[in-house]
PDB file of N, CA and C in Angstrom:
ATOM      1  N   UNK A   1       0.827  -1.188   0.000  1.00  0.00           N
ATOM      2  CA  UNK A   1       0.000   0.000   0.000  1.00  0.00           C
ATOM      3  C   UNK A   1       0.869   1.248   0.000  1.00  0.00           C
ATOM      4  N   UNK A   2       1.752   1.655   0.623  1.00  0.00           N
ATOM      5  CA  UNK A   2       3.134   2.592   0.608  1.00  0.00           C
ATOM      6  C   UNK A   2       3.916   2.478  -0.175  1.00  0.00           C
ATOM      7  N   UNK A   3       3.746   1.682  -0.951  1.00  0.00           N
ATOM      8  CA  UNK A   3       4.098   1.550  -2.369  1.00  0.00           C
ATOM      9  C   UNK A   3       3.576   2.100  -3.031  1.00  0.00           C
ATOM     10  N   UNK A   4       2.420   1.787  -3.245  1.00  0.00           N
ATOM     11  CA  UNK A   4       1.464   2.305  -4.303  1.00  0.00           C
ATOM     12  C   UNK A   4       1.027   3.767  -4.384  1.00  0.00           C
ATOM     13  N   UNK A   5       1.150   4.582  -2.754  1.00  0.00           N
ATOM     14  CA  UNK A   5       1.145   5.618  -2.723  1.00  0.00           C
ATOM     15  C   UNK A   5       2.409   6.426  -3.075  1.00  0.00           C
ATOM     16  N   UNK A   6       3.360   5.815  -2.662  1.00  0.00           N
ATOM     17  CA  UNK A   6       4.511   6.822  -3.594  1.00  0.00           C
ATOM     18  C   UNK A   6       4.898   6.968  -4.754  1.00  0.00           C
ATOM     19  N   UNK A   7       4.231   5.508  -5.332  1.00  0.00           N
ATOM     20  CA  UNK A   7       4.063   5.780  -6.948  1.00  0.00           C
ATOM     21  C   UNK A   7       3.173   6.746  -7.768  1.00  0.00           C
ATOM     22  N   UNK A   8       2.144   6.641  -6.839  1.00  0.00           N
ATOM     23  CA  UNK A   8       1.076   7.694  -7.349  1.00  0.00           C
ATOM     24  C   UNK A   8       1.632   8.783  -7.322  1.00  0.00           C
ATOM     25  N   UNK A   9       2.221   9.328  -5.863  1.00  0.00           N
ATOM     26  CA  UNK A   9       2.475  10.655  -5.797  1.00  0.00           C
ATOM     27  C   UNK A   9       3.593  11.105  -7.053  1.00  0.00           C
ATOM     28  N   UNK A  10       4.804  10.072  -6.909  1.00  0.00           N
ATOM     29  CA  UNK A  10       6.183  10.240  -8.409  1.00  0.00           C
ATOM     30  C   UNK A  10       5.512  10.526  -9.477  1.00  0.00           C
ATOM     31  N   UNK A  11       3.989   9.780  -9.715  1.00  0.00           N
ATOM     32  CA  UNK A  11       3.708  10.175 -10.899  1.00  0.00           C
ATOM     33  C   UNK A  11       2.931  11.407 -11.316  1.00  0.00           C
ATOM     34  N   UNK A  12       2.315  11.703 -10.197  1.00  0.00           N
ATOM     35  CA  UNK A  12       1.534  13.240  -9.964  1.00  0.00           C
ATOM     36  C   UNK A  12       2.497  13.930 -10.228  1.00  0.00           C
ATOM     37  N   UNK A  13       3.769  13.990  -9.495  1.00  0.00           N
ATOM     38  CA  UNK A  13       5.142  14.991  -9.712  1.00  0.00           C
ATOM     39  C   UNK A  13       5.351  15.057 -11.037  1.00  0.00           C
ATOM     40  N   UNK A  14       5.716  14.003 -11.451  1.00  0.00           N
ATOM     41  CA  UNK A  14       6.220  13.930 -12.967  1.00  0.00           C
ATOM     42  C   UNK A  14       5.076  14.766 -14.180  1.00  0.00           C
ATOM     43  N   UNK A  15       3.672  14.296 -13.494  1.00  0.00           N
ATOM     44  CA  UNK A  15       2.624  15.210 -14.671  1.00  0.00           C
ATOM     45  C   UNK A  15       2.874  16.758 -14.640  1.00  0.00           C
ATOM     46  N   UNK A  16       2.950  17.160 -13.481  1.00  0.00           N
ATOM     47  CA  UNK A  16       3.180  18.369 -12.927  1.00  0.00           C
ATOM     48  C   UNK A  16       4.308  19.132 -13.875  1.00  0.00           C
ATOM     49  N   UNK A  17       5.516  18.225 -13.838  1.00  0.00           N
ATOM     50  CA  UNK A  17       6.869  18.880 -14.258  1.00  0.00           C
ATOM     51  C   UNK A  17       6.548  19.138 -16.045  1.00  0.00           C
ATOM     52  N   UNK A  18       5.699  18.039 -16.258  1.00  0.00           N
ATOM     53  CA  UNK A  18       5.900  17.774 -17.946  1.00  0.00           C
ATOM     54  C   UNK A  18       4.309  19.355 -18.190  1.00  0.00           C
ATOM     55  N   UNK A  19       3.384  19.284 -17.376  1.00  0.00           N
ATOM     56  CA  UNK A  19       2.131  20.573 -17.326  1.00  0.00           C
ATOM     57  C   UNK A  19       2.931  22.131 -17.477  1.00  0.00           C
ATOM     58  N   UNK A  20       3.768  21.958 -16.307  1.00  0.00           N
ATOM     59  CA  UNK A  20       3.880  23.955 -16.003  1.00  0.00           C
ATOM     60  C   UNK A  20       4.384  24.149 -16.987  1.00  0.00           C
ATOM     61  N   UNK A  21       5.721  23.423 -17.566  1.00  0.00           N
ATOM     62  CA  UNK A  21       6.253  24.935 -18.761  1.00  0.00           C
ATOM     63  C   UNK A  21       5.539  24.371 -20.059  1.00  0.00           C
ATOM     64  N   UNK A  22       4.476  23.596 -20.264  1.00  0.00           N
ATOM     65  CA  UNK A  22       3.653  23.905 -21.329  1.00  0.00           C
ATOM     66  C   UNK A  22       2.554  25.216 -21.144  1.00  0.00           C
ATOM     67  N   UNK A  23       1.999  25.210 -19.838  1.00  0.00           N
ATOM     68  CA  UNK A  23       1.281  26.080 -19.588  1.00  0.00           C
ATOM     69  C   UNK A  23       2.094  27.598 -19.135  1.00  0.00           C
ATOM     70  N   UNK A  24       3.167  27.842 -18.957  1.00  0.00           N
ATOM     71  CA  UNK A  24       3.552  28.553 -18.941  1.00  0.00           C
ATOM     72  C   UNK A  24       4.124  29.717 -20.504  1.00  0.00           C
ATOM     73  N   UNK A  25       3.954  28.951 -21.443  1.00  0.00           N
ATOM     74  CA  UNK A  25       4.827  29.053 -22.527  1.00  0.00           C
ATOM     75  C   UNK A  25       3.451  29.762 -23.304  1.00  0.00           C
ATOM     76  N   UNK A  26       1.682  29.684 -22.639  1.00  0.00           N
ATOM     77  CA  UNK A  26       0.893  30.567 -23.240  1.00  0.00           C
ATOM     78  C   UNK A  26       1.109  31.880 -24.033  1.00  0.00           C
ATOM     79  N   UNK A  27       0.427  32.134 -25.321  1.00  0.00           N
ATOM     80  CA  UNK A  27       0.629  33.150 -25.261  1.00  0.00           C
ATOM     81  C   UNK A  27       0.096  34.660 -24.838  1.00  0.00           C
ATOM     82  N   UNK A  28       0.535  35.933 -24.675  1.00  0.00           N
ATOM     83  CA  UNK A  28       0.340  36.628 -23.726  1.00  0.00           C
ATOM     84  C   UNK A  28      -0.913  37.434 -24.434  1.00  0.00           C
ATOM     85  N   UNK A  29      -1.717  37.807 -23.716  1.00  0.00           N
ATOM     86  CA  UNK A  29      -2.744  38.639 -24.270  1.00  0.00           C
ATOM     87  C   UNK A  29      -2.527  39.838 -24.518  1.00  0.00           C
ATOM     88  N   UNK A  30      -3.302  39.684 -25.779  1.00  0.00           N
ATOM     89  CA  UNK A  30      -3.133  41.003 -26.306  1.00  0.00           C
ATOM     90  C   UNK A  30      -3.788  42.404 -26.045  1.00  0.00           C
ATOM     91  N   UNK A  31      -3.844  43.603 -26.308  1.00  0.00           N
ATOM     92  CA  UNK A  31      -3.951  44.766 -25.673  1.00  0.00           C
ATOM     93  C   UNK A  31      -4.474  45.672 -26.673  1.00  0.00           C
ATOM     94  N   UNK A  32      -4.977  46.896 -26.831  1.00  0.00           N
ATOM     95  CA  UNK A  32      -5.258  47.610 -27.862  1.00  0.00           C
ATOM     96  C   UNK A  32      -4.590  49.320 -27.061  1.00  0.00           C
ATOM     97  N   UNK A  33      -4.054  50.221 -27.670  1.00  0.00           N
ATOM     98  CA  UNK A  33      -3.879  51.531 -27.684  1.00  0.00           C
ATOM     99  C   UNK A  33      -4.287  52.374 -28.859  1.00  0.00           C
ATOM    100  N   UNK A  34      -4.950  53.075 -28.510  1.00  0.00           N
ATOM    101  CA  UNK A  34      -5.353  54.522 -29.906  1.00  0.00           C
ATOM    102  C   UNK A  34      -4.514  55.780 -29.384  1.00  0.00           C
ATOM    103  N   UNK A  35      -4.110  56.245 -30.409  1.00  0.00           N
ATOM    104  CA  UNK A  35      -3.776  57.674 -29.929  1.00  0.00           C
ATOM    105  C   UNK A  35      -3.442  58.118 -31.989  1.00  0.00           C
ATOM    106  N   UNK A  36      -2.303  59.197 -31.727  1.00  0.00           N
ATOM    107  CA  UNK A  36      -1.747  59.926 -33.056  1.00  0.00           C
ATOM    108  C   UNK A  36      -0.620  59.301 -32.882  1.00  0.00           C
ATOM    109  N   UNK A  37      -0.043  58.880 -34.319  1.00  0.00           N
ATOM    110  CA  UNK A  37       1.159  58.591 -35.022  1.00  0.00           C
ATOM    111  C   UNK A  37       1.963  60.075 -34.310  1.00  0.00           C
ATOM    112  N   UNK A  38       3.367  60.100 -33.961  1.00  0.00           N
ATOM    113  CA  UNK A  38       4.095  60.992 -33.707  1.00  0.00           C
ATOM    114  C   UNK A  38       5.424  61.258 -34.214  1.00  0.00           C
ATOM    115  N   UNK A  39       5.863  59.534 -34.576  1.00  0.00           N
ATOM    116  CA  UNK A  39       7.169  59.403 -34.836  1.00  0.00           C
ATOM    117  C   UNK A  39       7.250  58.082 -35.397  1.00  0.00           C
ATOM    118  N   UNK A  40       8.199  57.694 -36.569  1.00  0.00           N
ATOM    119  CA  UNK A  40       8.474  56.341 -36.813  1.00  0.00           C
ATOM    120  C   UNK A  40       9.544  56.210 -37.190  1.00  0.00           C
ATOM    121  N   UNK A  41      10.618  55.784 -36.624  1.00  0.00           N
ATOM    122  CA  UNK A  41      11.940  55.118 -36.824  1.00  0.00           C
ATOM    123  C   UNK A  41      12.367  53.920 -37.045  1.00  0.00           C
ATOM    124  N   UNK A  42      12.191  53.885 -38.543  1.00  0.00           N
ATOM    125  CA  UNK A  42      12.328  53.107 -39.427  1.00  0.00           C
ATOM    126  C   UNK A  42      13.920  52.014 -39.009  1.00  0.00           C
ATOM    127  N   UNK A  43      14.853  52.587 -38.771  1.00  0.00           N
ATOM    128  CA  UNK A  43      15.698  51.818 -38.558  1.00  0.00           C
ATOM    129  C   UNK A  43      15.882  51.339 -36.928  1.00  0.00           C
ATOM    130  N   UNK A  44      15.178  51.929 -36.132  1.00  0.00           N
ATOM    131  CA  UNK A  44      14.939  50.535 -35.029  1.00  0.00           C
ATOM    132  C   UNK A  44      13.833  49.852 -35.011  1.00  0.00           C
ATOM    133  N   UNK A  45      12.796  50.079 -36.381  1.00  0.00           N
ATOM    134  CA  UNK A  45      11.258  49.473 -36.189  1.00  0.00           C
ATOM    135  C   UNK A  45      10.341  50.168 -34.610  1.00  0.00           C
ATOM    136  N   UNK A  46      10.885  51.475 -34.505  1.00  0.00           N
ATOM    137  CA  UNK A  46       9.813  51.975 -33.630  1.00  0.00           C
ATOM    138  C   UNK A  46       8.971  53.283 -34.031  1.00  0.00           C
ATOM    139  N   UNK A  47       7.729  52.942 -33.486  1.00  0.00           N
ATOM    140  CA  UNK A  47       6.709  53.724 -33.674  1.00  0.00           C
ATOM    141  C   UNK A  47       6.560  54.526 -32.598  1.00  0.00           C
ATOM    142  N   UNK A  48       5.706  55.904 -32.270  1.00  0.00           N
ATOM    143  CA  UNK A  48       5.361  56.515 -31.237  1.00  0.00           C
ATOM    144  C   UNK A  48       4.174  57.050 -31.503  1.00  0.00           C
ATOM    145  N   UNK A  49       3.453  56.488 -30.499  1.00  0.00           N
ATOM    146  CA  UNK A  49       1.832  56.976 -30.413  1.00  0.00           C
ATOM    147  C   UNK A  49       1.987  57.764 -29.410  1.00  0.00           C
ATOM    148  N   UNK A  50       1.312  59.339 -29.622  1.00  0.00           N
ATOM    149  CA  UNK A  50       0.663  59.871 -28.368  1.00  0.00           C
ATOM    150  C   UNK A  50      -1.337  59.517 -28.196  1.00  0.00           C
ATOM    151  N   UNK A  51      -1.090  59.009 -26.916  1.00  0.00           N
ATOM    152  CA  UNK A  51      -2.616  58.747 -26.450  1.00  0.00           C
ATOM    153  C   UNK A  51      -3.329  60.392 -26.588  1.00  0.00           C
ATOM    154  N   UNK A  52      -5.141  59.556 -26.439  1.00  0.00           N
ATOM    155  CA  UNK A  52      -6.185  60.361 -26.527  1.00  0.00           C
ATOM    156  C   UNK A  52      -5.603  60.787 -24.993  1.00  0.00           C
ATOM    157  N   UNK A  53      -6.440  61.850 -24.748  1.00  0.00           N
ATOM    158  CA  UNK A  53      -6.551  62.726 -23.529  1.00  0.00           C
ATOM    159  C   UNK A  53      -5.397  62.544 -22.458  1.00  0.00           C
ATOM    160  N   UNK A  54      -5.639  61.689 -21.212  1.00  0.00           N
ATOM    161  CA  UNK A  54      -4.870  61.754 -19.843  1.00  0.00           C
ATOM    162  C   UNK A  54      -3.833  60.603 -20.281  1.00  0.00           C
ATOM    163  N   UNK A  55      -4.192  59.696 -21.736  1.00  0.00           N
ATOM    164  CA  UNK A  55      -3.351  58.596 -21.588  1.00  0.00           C
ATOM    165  C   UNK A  55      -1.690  59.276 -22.434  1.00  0.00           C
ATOM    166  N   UNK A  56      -0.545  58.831 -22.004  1.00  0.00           N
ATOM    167  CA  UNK A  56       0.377  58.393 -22.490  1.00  0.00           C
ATOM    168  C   UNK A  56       0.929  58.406 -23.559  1.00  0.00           C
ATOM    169  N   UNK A  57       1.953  59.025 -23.769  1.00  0.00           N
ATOM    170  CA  UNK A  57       2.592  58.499 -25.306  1.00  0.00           C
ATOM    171  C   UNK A  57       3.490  57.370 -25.148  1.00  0.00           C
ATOM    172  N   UNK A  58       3.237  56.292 -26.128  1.00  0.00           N
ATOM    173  CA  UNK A  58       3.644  54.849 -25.648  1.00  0.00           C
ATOM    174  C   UNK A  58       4.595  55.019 -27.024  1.00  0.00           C
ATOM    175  N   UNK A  59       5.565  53.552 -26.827  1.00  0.00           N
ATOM    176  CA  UNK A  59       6.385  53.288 -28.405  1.00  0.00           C
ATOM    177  C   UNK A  59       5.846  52.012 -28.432  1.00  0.00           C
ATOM    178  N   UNK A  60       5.711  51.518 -29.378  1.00  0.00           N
ATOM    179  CA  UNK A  60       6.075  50.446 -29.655  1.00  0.00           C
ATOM    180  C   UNK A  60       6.887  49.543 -30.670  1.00  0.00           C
ATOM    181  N   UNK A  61       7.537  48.079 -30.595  1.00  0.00           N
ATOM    182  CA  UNK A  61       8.463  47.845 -32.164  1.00  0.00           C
ATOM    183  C   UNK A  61       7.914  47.361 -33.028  1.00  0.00           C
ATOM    184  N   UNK A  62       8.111  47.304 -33.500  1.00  0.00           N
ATOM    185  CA  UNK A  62       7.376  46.495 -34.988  1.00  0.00           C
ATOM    186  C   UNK A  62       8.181  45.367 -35.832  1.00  0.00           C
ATOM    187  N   UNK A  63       7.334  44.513 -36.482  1.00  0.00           N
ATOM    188  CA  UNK A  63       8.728  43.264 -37.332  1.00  0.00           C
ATOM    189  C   UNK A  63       7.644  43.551 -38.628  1.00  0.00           C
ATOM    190  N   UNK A  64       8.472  42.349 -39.474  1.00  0.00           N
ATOM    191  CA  UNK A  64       7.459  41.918 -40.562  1.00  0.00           C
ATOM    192  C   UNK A  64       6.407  41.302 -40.364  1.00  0.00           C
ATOM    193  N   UNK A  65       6.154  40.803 -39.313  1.00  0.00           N
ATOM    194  CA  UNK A  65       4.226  39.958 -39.179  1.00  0.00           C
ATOM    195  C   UNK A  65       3.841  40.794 -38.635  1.00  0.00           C
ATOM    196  N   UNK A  66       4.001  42.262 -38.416  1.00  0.00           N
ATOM    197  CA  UNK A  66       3.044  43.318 -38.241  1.00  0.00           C
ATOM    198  C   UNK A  66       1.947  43.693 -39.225  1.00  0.00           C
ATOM    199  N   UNK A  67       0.681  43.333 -39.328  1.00  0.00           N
ATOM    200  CA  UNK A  67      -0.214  43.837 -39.728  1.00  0.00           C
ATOM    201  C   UNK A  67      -0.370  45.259 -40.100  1.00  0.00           C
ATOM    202  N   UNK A  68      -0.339  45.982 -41.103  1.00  0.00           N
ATOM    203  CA  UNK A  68      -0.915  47.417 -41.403  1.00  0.00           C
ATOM    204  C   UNK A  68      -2.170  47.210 -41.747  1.00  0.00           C
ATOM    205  N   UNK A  69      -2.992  48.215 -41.683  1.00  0.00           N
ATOM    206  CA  UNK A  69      -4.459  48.284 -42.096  1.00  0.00           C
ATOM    207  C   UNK A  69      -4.743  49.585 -42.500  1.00  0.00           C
ATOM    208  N   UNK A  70      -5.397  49.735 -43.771  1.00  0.00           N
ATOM    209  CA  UNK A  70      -5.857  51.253 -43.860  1.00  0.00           C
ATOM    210  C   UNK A  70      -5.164  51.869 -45.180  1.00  0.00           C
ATOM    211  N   UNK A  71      -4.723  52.607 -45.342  1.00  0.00           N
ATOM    212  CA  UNK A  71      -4.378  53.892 -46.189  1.00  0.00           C
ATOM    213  C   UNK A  71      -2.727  53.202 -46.217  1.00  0.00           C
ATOM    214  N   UNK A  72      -2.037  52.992 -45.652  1.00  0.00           N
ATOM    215  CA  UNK A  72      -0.846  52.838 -45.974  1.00  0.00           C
ATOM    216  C   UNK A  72      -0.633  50.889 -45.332  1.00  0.00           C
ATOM    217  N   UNK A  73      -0.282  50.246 -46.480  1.00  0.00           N
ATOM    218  CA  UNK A  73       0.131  49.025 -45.838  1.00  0.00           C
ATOM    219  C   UNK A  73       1.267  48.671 -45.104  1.00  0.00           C
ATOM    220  N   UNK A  74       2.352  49.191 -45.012  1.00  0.00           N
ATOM    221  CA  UNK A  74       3.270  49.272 -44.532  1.00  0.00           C
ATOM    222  C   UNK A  74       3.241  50.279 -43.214  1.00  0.00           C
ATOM    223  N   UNK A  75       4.223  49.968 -42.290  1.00  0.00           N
ATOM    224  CA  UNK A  75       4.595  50.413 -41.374  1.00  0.00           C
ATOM    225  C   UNK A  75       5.529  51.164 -41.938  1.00  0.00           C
ATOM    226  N   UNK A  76       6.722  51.348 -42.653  1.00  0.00           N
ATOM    227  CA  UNK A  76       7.431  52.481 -43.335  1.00  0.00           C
ATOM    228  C   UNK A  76       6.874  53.299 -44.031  1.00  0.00           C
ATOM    229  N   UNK A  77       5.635  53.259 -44.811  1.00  0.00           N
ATOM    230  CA  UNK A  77       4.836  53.939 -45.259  1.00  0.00           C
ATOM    231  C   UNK A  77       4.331  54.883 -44.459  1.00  0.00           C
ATOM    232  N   UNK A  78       3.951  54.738 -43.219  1.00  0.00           N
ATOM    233  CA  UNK A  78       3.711  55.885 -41.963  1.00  0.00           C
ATOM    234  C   UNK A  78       4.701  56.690 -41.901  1.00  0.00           C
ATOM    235  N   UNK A  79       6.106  56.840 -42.271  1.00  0.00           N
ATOM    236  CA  UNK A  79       6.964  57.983 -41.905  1.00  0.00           C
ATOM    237  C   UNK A  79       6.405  59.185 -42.441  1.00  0.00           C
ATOM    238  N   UNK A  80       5.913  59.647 -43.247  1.00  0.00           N
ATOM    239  CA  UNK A  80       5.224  60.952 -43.329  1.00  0.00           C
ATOM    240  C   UNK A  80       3.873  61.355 -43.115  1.00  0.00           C
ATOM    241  N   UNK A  81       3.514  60.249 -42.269  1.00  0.00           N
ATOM    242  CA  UNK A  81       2.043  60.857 -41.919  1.00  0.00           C
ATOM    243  C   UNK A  81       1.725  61.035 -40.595  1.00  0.00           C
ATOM    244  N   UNK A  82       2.858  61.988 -39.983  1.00  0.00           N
ATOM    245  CA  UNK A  82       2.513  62.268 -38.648  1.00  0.00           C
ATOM    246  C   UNK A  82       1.349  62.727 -38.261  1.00  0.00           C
ATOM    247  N   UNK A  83       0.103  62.309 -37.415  1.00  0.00           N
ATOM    248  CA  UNK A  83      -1.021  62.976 -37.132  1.00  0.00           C
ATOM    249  C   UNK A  83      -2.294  61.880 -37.217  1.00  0.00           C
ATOM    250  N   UNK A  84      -1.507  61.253 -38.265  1.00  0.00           N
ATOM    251  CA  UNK A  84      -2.239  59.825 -38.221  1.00  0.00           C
ATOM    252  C   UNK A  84      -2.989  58.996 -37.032  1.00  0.00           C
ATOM    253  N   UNK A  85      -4.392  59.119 -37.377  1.00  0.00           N
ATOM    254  CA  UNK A  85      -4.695  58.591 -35.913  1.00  0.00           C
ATOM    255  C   UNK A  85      -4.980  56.654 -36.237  1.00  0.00           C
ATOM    256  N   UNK A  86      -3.953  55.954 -35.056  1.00  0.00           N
ATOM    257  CA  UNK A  86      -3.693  54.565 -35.084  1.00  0.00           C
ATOM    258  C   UNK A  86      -4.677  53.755 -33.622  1.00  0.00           C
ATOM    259  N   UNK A  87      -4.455  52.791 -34.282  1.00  0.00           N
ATOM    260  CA  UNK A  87      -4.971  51.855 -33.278  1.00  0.00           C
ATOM    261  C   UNK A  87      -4.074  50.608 -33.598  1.00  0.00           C
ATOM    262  N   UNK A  88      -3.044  50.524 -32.144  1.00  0.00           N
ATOM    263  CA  UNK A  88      -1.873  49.343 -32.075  1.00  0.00           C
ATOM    264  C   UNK A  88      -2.700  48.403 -31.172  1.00  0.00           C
ATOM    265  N   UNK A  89      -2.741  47.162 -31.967  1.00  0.00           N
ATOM    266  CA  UNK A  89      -3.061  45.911 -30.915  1.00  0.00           C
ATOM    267  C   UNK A  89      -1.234  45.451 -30.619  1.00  0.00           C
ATOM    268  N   UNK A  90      -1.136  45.221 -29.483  1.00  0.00           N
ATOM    269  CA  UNK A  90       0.013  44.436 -29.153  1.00  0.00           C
ATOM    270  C   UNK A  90       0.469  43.508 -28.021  1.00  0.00           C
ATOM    271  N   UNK A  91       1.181  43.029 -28.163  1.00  0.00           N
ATOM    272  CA  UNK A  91       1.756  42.376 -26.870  1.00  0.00           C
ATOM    273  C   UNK A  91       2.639  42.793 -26.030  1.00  0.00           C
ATOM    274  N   UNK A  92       2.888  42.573 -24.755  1.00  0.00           N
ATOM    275  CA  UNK A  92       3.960  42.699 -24.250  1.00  0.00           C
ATOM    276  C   UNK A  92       5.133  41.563 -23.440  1.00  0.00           C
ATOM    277  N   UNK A  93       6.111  41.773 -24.006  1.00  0.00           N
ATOM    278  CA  UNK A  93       7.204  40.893 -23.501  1.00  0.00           C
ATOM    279  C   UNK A  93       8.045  41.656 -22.698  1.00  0.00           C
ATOM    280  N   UNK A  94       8.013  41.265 -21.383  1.00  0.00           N
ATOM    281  CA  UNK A  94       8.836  42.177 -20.661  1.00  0.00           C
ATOM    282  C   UNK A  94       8.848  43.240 -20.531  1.00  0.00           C
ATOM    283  N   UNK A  95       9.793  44.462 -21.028  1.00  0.00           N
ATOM    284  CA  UNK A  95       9.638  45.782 -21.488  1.00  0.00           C
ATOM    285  C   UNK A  95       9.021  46.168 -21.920  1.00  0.00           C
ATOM    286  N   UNK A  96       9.322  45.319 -23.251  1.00  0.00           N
ATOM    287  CA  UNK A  96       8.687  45.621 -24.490  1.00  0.00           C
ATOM    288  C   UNK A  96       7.199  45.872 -24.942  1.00  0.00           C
ATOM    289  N   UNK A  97       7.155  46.483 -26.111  1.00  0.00           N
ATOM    290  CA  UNK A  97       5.546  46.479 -26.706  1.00  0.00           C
ATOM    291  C   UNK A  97       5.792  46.359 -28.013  1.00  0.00           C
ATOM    292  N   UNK A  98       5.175  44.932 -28.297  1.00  0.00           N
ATOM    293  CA  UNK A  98       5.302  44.640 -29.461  1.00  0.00           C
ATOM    294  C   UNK A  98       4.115  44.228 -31.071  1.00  0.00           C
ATOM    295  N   UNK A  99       3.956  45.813 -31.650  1.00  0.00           N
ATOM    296  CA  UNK A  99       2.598  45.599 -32.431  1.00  0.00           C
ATOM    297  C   UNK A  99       2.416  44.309 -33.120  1.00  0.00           C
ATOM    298  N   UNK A 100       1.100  44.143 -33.353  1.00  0.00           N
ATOM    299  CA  UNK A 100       1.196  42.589 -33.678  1.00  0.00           C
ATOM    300  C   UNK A 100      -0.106  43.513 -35.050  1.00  0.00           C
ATOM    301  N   UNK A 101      -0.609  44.390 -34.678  1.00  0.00           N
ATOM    302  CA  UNK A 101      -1.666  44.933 -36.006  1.00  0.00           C
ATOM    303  C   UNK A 101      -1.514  47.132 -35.649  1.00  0.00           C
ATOM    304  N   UNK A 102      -1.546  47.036 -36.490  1.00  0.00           N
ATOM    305  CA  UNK A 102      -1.806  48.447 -36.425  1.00  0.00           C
ATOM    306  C   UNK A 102      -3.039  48.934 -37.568  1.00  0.00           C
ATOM    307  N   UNK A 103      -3.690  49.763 -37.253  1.00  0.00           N
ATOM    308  CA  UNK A 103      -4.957  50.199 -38.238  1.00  0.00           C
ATOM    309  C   UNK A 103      -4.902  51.428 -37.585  1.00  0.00           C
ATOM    310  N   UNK A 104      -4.876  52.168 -39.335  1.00  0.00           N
ATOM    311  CA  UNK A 104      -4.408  53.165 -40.201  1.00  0.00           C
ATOM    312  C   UNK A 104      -6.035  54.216 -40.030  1.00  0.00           C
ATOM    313  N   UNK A 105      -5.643  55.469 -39.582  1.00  0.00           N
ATOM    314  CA  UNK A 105      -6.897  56.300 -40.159  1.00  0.00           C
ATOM    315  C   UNK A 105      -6.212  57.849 -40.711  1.00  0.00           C
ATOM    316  N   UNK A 106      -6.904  58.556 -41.160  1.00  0.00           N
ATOM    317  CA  UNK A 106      -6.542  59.633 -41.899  1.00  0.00           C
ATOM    318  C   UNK A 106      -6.383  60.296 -40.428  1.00  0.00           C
ATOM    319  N   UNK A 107      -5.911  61.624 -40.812  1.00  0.00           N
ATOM    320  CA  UNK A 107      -5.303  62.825 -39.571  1.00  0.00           C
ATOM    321  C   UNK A 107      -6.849  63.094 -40.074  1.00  0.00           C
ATOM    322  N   UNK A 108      -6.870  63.904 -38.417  1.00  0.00           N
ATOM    323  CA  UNK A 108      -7.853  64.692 -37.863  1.00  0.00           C
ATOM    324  C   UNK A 108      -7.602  65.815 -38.678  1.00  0.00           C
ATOM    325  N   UNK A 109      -8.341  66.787 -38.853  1.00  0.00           N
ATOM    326  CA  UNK A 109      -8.293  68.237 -39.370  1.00  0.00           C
ATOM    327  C   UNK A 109      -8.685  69.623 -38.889  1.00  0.00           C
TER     328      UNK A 109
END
């Protein structure tokens, strides 16, 4: 019988070890920010949104599986349209903020 219970338990352990870093390895949810295009620096892949009202001007980076939407498909295509009002879905890793879609609207006037 004390057998059988420490086998059970070794094997509970063992499910355990092989569970967490699958479940850990989720991926992270994603987030949405709106504000105005401010800045895009093309050669570190960063963007700068200033938020609507009390919020924040955030950066975020960008790769090639960044989504554009709208008026310009590209994310380099935004370097001259400061005023541009965006909406970044992204993630965050650590520091970081990393767009995963951005959608494109004309400047306010």
């Amino acid at each position: 019988m004390k057998r059988l219970l420490t086998l059970g338990a070794a094997s509970i352990a063992v499910l355990l070890l092989v569970v967490m870093p699958v479940a850990s390895q989720a991926p992270q949810a994603e987030k949405t920010f709106s504000g105005t295009l401010t800045k895009v620096d093309a050669a570190k892949k960063v963007i700068t949104v200033k938020g609507t009202g009390a919020e924040p001007e955030m950066t975020f980076t960008y790769d090639d599986k960044t989504q554009v939407t709208g008026v310009e498909k590209t994310v380099e295509g935004l370097a001259g349209k400061s005023g541009a009002m965006l909406k970044v879905t992204y993630r965050e890793e650590g520091a970081n903020r990393i767009a995963t879609r951005i959608d494109v609207s004309e400047a306010k006037k």
